[in-house]
PDB file of N, CA and C in Angstrom:
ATOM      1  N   UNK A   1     111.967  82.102 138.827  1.00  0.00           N
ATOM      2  CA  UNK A   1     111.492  81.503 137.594  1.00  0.00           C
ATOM      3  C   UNK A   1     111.653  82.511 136.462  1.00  0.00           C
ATOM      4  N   UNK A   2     112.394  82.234 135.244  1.00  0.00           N
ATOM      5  CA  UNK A   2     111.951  82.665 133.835  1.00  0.00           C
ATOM      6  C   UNK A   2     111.064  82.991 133.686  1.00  0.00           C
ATOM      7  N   UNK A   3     111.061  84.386 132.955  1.00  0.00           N
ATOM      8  CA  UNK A   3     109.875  84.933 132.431  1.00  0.00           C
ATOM      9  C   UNK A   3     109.722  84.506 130.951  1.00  0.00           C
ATOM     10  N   UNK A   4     108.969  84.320 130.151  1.00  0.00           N
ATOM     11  CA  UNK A   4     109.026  84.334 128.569  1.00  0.00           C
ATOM     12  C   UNK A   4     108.350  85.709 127.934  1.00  0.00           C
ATOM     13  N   UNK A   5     109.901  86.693 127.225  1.00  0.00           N
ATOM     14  CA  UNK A   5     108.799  87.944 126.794  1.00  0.00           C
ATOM     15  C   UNK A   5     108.658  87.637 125.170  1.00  0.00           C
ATOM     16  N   UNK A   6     107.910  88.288 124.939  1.00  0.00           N
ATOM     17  CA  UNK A   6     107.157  88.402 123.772  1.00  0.00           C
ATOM     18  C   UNK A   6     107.536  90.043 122.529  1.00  0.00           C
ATOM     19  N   UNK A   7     108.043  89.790 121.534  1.00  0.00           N
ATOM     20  CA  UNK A   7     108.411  90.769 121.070  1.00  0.00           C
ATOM     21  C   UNK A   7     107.740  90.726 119.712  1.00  0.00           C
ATOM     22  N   UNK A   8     107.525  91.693 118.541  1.00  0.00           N
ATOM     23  CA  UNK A   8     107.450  91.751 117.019  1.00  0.00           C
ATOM     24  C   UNK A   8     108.521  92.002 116.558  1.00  0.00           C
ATOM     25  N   UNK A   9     108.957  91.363 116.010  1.00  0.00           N
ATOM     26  CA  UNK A   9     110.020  91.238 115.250  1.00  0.00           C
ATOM     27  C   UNK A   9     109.767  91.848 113.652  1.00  0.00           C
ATOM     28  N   UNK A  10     111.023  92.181 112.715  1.00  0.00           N
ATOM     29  CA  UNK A  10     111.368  93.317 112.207  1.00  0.00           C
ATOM     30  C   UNK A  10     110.179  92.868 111.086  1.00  0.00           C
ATOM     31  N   UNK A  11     109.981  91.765 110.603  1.00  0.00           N
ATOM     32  CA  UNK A  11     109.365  90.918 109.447  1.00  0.00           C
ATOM     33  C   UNK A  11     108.008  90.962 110.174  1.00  0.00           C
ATOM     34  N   UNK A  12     107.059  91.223 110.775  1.00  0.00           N
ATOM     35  CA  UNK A  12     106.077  91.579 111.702  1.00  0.00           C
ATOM     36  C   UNK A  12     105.638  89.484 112.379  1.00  0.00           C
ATOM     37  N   UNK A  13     106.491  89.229 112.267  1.00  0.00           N
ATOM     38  CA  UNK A  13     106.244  88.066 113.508  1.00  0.00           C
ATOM     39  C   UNK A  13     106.366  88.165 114.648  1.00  0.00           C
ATOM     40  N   UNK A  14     105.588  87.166 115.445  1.00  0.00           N
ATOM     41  CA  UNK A  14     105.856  86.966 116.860  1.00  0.00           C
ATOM     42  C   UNK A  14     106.901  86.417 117.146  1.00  0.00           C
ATOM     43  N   UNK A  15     108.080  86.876 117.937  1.00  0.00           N
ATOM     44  CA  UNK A  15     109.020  86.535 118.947  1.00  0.00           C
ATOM     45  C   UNK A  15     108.471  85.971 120.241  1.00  0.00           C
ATOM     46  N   UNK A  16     109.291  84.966 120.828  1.00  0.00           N
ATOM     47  CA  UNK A  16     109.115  84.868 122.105  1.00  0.00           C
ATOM     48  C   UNK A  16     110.760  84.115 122.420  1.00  0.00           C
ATOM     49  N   UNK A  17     111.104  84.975 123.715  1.00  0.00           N
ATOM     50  CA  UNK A  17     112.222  84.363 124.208  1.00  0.00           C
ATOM     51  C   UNK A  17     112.152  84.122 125.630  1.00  0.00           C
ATOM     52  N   UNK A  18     112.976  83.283 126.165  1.00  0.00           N
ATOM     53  CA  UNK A  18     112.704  82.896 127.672  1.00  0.00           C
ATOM     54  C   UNK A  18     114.458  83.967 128.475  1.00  0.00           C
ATOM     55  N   UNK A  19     113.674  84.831 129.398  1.00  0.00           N
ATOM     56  CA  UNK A  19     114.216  85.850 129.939  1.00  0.00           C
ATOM     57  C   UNK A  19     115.495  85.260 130.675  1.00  0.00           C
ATOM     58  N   UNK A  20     116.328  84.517 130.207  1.00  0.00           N
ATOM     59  CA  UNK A  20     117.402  83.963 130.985  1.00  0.00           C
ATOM     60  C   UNK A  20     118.573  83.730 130.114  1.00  0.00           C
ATOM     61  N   UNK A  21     119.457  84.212 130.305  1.00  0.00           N
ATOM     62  CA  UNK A  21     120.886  84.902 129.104  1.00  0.00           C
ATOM     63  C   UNK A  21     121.599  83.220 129.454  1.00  0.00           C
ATOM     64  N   UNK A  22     121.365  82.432 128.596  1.00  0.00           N
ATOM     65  CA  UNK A  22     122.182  81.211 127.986  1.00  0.00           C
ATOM     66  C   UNK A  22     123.652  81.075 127.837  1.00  0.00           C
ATOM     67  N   UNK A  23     124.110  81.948 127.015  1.00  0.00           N
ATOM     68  CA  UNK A  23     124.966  82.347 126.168  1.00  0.00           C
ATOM     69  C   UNK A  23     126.051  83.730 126.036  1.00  0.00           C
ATOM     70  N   UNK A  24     127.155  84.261 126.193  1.00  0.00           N
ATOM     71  CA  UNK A  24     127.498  85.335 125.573  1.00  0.00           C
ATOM     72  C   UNK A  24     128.560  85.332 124.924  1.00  0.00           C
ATOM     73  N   UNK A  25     128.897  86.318 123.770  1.00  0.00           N
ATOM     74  CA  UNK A  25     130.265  86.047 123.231  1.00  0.00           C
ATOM     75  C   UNK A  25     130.753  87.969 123.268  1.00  0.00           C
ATOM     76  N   UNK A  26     131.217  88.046 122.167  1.00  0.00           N
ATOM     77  CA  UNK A  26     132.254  89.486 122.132  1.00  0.00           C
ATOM     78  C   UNK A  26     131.181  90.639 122.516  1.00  0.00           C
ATOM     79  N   UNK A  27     130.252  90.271 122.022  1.00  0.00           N
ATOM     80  CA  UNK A  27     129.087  91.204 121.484  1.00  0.00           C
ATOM     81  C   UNK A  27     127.705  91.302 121.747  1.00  0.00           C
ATOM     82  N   UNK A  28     127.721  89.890 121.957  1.00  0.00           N
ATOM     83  CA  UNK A  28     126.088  89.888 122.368  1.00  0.00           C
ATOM     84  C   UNK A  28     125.867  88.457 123.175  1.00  0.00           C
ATOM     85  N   UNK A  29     124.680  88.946 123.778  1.00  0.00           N
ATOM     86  CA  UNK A  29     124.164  88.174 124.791  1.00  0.00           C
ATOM     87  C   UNK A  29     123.075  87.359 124.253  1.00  0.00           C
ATOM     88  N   UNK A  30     122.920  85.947 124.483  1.00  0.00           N
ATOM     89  CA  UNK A  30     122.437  84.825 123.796  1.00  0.00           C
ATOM     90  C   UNK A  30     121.099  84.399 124.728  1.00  0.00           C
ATOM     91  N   UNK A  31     119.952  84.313 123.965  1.00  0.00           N
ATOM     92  CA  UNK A  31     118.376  84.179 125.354  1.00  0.00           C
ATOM     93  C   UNK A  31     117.922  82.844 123.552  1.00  0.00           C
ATOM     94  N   UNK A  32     117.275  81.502 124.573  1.00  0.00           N
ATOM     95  CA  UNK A  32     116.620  80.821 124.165  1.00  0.00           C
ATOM     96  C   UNK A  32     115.010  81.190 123.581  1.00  0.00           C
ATOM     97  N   UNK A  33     114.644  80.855 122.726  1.00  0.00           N
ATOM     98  CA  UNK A  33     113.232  80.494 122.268  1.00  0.00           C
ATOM     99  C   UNK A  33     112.693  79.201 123.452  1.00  0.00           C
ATOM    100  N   UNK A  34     111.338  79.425 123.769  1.00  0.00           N
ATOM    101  CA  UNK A  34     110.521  78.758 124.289  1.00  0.00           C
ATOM    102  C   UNK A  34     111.003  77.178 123.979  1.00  0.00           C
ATOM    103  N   UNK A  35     110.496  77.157 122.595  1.00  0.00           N
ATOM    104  CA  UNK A  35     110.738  76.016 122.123  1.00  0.00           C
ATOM    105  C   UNK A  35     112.032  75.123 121.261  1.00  0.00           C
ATOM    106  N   UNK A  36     113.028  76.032 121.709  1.00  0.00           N
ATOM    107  CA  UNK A  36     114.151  76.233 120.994  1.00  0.00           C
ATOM    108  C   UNK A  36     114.434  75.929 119.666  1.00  0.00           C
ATOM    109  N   UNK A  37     113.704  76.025 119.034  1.00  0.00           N
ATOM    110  CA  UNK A  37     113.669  76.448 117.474  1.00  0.00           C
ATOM    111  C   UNK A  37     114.663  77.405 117.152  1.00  0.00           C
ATOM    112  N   UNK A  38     114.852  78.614 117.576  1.00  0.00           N
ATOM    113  CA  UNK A  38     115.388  79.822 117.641  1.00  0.00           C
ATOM    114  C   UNK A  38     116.293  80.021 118.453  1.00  0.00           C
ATOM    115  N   UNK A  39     116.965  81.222 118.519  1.00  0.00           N
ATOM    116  CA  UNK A  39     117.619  82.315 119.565  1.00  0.00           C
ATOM    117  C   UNK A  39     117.461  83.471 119.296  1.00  0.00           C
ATOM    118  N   UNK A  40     117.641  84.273 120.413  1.00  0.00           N
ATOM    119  CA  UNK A  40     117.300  85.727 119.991  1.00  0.00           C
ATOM    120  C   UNK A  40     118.746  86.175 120.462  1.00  0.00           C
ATOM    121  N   UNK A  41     119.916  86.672 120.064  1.00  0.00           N
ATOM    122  CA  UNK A  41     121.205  87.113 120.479  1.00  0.00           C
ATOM    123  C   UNK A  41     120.785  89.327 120.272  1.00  0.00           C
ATOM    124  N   UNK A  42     120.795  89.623 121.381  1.00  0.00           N
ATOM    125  CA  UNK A  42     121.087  90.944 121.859  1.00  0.00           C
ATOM    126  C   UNK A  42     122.469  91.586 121.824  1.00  0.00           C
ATOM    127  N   UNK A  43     122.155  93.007 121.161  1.00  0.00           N
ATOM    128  CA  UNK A  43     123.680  93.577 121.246  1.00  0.00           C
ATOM    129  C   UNK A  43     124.055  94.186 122.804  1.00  0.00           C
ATOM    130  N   UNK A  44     124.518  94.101 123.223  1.00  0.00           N
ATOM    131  CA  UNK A  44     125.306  94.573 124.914  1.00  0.00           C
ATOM    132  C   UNK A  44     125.276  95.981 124.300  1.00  0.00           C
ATOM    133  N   UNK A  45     125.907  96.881 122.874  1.00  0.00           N
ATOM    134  CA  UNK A  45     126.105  97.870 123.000  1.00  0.00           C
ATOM    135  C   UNK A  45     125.011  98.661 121.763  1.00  0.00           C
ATOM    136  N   UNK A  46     124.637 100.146 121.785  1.00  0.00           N
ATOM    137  CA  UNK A  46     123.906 100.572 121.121  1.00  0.00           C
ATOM    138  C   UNK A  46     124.282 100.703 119.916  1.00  0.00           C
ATOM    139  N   UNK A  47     123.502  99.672 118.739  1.00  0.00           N
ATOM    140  CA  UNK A  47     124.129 100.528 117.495  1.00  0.00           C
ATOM    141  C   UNK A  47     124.025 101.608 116.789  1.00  0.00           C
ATOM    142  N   UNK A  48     124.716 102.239 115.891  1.00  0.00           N
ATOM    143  CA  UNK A  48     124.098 103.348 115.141  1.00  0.00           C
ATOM    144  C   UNK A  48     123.546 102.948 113.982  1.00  0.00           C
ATOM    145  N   UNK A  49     123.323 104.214 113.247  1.00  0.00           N
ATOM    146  CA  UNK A  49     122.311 103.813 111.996  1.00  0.00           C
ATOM    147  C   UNK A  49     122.752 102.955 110.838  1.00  0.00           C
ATOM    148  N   UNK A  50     123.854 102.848 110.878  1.00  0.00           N
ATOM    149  CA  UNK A  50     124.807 102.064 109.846  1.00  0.00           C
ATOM    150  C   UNK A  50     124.924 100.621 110.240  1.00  0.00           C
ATOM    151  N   UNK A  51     125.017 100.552 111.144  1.00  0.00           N
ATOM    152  CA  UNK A  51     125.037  98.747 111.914  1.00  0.00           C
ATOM    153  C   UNK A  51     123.600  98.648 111.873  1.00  0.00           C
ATOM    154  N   UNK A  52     122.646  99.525 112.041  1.00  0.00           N
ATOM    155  CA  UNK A  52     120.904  98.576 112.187  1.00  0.00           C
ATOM    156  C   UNK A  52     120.416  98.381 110.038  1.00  0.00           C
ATOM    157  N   UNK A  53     121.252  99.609 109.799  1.00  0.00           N
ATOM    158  CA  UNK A  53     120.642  99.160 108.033  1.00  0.00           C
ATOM    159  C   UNK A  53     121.125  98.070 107.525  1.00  0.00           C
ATOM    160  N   UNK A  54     123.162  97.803 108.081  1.00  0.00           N
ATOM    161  CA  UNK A  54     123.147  96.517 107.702  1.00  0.00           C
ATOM    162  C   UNK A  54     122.701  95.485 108.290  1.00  0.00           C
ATOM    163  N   UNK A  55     122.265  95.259 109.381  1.00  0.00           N
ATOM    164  CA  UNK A  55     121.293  94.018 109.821  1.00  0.00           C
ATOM    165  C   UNK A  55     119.751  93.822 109.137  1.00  0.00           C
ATOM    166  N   UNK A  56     119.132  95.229 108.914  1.00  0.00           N
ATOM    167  CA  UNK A  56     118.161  95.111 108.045  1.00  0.00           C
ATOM    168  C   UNK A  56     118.026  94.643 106.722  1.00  0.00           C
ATOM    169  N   UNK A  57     119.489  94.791 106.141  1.00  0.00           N
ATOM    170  CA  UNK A  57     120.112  94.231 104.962  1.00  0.00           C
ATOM    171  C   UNK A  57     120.310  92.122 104.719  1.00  0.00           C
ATOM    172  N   UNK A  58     121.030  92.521 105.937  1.00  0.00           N
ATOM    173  CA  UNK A  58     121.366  90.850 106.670  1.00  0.00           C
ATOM    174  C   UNK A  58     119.813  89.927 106.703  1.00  0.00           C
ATOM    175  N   UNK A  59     119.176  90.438 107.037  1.00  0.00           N
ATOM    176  CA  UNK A  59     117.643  89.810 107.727  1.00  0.00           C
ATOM    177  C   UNK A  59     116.556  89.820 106.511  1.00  0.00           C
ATOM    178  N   UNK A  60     116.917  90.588 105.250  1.00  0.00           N
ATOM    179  CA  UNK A  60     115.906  91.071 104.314  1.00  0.00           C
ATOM    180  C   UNK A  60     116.461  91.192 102.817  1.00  0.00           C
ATOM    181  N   UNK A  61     116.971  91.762 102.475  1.00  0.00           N
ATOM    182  CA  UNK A  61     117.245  91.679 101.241  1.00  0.00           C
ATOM    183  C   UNK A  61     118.121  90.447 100.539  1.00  0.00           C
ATOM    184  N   UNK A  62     119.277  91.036 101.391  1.00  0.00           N
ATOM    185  CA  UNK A  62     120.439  89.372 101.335  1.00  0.00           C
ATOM    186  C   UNK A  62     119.646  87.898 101.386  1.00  0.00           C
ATOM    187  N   UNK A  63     119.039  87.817 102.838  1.00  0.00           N
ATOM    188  CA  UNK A  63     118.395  86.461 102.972  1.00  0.00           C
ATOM    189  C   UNK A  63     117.707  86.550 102.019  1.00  0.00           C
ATOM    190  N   UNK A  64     116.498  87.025 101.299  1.00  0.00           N
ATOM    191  CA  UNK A  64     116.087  86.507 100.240  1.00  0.00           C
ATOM    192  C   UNK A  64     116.628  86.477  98.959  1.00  0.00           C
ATOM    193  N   UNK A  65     117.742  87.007  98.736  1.00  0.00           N
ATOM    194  CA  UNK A  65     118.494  86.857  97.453  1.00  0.00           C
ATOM    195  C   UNK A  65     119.341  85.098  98.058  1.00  0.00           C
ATOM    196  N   UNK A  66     119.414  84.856  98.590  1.00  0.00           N
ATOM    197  CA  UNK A  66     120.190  83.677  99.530  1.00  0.00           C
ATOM    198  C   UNK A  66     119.020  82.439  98.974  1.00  0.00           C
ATOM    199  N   UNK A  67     118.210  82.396 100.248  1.00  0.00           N
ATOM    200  CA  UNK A  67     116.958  81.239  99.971  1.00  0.00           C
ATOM    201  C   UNK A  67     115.865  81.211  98.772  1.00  0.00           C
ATOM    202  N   UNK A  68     115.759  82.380  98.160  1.00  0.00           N
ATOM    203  CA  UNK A  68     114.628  82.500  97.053  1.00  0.00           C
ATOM    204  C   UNK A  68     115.064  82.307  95.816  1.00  0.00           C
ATOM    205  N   UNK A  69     115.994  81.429  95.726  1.00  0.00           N
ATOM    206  CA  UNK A  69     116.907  80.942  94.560  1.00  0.00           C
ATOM    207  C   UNK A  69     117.339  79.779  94.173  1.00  0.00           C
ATOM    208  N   UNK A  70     117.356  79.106  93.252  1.00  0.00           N
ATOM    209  CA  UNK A  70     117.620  77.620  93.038  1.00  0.00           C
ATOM    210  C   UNK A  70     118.221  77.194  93.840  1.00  0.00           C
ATOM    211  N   UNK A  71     118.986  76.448  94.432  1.00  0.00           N
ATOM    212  CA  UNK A  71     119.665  75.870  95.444  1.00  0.00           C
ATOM    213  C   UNK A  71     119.661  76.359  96.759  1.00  0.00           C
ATOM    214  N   UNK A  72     118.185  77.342  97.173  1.00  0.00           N
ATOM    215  CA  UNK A  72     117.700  78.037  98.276  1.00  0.00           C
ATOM    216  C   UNK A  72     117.335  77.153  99.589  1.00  0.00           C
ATOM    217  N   UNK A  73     117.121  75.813  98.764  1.00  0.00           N
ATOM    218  CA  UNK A  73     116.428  75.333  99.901  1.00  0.00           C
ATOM    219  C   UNK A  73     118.050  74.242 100.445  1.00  0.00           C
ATOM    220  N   UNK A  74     118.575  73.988 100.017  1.00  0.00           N
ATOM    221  CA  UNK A  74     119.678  72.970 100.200  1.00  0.00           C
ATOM    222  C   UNK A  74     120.487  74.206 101.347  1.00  0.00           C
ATOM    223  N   UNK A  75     120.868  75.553 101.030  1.00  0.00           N
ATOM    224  CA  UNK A  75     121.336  76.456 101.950  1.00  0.00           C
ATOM    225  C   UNK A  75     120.553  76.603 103.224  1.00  0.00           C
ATOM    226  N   UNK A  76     119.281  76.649 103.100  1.00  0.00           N
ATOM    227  CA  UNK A  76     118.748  76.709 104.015  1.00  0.00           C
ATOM    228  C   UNK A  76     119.102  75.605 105.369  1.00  0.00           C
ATOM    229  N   UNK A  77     119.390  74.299 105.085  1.00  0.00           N
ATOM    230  CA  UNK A  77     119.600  73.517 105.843  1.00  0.00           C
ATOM    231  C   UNK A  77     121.313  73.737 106.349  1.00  0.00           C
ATOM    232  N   UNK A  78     122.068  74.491 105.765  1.00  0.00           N
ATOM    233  CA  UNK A  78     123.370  74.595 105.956  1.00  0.00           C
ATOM    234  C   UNK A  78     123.939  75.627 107.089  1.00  0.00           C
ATOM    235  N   UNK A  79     122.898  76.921 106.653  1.00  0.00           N
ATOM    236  CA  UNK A  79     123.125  78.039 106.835  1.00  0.00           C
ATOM    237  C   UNK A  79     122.136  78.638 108.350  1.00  0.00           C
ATOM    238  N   UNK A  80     122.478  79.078 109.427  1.00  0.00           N
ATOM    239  CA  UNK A  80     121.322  79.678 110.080  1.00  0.00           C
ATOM    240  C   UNK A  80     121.801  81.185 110.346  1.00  0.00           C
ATOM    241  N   UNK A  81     120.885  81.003 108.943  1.00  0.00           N
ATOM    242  CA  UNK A  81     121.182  82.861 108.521  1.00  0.00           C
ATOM    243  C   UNK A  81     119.846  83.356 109.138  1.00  0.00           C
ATOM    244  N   UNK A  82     120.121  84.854 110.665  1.00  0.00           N
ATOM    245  CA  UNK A  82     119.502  85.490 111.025  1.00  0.00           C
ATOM    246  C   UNK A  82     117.677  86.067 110.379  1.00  0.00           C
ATOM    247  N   UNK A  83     117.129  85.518 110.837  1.00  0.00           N
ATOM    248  CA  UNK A  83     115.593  85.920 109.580  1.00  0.00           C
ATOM    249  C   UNK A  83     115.267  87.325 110.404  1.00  0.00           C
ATOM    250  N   UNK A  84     114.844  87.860 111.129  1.00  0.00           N
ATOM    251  CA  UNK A  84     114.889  89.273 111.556  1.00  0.00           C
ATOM    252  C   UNK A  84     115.248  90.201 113.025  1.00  0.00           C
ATOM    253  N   UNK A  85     114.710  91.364 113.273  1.00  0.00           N
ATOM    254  CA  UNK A  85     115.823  91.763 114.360  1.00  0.00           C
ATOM    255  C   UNK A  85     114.694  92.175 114.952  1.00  0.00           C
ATOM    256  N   UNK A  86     114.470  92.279 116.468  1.00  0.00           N
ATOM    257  CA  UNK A  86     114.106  92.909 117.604  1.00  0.00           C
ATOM    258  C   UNK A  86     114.756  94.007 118.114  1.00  0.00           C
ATOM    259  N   UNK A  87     113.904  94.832 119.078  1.00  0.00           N
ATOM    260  CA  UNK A  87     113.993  95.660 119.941  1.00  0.00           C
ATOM    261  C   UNK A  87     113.459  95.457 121.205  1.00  0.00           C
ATOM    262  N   UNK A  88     113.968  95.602 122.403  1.00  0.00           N
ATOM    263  CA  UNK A  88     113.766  95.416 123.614  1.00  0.00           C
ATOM    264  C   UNK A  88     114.979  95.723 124.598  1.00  0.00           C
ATOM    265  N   UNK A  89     113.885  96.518 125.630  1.00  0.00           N
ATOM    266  CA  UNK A  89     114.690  97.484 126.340  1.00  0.00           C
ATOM    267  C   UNK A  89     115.966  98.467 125.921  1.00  0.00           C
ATOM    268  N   UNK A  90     115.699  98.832 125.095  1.00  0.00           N
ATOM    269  CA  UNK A  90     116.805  99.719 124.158  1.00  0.00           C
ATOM    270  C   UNK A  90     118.066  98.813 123.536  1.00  0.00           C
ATOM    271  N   UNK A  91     117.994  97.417 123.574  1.00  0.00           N
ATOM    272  CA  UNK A  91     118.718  96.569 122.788  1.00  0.00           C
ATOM    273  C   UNK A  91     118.061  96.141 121.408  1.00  0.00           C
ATOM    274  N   UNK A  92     118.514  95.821 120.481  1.00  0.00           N
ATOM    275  CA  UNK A  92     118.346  95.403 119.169  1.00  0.00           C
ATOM    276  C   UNK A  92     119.225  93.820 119.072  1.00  0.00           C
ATOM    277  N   UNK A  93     118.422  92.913 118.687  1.00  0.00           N
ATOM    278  CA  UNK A  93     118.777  91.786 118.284  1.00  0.00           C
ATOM    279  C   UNK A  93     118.110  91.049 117.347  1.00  0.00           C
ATOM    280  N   UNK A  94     119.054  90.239 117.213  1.00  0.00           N
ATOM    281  CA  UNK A  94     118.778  88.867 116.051  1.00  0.00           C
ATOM    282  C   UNK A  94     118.317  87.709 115.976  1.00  0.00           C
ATOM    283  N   UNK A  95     117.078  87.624 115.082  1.00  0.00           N
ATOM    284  CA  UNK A  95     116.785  86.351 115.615  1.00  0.00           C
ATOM    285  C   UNK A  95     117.257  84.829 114.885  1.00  0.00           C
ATOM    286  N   UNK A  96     118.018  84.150 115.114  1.00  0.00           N
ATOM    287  CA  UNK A  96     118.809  83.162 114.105  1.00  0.00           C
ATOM    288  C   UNK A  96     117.917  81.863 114.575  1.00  0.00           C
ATOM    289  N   UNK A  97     118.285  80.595 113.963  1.00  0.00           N
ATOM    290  CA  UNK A  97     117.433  79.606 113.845  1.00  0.00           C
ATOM    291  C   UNK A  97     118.719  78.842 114.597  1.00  0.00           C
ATOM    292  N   UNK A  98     117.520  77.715 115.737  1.00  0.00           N
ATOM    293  CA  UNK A  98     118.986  77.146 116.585  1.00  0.00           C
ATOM    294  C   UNK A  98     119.447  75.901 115.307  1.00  0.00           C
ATOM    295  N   UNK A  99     120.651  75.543 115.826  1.00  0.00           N
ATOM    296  CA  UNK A  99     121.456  74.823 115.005  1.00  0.00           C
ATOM    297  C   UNK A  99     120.336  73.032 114.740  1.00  0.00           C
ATOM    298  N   UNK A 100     120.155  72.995 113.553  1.00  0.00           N
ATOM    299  CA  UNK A 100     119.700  71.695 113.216  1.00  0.00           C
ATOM    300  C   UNK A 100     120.453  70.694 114.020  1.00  0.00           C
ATOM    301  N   UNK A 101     119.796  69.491 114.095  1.00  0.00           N
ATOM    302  CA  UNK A 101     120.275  67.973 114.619  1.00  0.00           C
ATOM    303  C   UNK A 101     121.469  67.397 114.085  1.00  0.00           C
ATOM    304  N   UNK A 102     121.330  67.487 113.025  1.00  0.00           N
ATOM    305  CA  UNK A 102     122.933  67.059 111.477  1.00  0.00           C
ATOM    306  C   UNK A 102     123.986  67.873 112.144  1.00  0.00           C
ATOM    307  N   UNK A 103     124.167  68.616 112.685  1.00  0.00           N
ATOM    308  CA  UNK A 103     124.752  69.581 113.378  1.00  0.00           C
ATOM    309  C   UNK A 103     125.811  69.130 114.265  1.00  0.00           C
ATOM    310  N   UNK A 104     125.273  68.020 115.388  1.00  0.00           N
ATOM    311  CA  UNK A 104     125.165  67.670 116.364  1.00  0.00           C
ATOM    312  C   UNK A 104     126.002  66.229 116.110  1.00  0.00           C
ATOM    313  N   UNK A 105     127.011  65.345 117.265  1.00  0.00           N
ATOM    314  CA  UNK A 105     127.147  64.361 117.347  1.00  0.00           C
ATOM    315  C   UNK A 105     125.611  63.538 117.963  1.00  0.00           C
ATOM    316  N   UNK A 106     125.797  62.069 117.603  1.00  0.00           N
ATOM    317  CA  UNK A 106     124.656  61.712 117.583  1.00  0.00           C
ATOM    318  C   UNK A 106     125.001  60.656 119.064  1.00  0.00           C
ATOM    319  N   UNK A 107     126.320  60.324 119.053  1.00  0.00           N
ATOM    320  CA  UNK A 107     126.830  59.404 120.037  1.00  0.00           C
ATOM    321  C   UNK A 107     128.196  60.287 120.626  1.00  0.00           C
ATOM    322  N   UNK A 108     128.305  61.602 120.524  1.00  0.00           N
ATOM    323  CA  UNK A 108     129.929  62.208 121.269  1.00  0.00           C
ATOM    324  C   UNK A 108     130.566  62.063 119.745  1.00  0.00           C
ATOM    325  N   UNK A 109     131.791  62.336 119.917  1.00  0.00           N
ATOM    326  CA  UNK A 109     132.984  62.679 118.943  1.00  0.00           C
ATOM    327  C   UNK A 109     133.388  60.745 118.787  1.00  0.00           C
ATOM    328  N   UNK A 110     133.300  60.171 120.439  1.00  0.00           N
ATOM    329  CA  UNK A 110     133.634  58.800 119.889  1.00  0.00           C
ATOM    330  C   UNK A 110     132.736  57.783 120.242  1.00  0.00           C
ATOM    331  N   UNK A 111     132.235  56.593 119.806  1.00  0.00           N
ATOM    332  CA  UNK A 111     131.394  55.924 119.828  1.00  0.00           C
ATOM    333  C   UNK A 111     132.398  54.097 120.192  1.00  0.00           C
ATOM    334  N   UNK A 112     131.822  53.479 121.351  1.00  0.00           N
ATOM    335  CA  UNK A 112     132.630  52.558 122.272  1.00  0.00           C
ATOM    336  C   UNK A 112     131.723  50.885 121.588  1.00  0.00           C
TER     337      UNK A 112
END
């Protein structure tokens, strides 16, 4: 059975992800939210200080120059731009918002 761990994340929220790797691509390894609202994607490799400032950049300054702006909220529904980063077990990751429903076919690509 899945464990669900529990992390603080960079913005001082609660994380929670369910301990079972979903997902991987070039770079990182993909773990569900409980309630899948979220994902938490882990880097496989250690970054240095230049890759964690720009994710701190990515997660914080950018995103709010992004959403805290007239047409902030219309992006918001477009975009699932990373809101902050974790640490666990000497990995650093991201936590992105899972893909909205609009997203999604509602009947497949074709409908009979």
């Amino acid at each position: 059975m899945s464990t669900i761990i529990t992390l603080t994340a960079s913005d001082g929220s609660t994380v929670q992800f369910v301990n079972e790797r979903k997902a991987s691509g070039g770079l990182k390894d993909v773990f569900f939210a409980p309630d899948k609202r979220y994902v938490v994607a882990f880097y496989r490799d250690k970054l240095d200080h230049v890759a964690r400032e720009r994710l701190a950049l990515i997660t914080g300054t950018y995103r709010e120059r992004i959403f805290n702006q007239e047409g902030g909220d219309y992006l918001r529904n477009l975009l699932c731009w990373p809101t902050a980063t974790v640490e666990h077990e000497g990995r650093v990751g991201v936590v992105v918002p899972f893909f909205a429903a609009h997203f999604f076919f509602k009947y497949g690509s074709r409908h009979d």
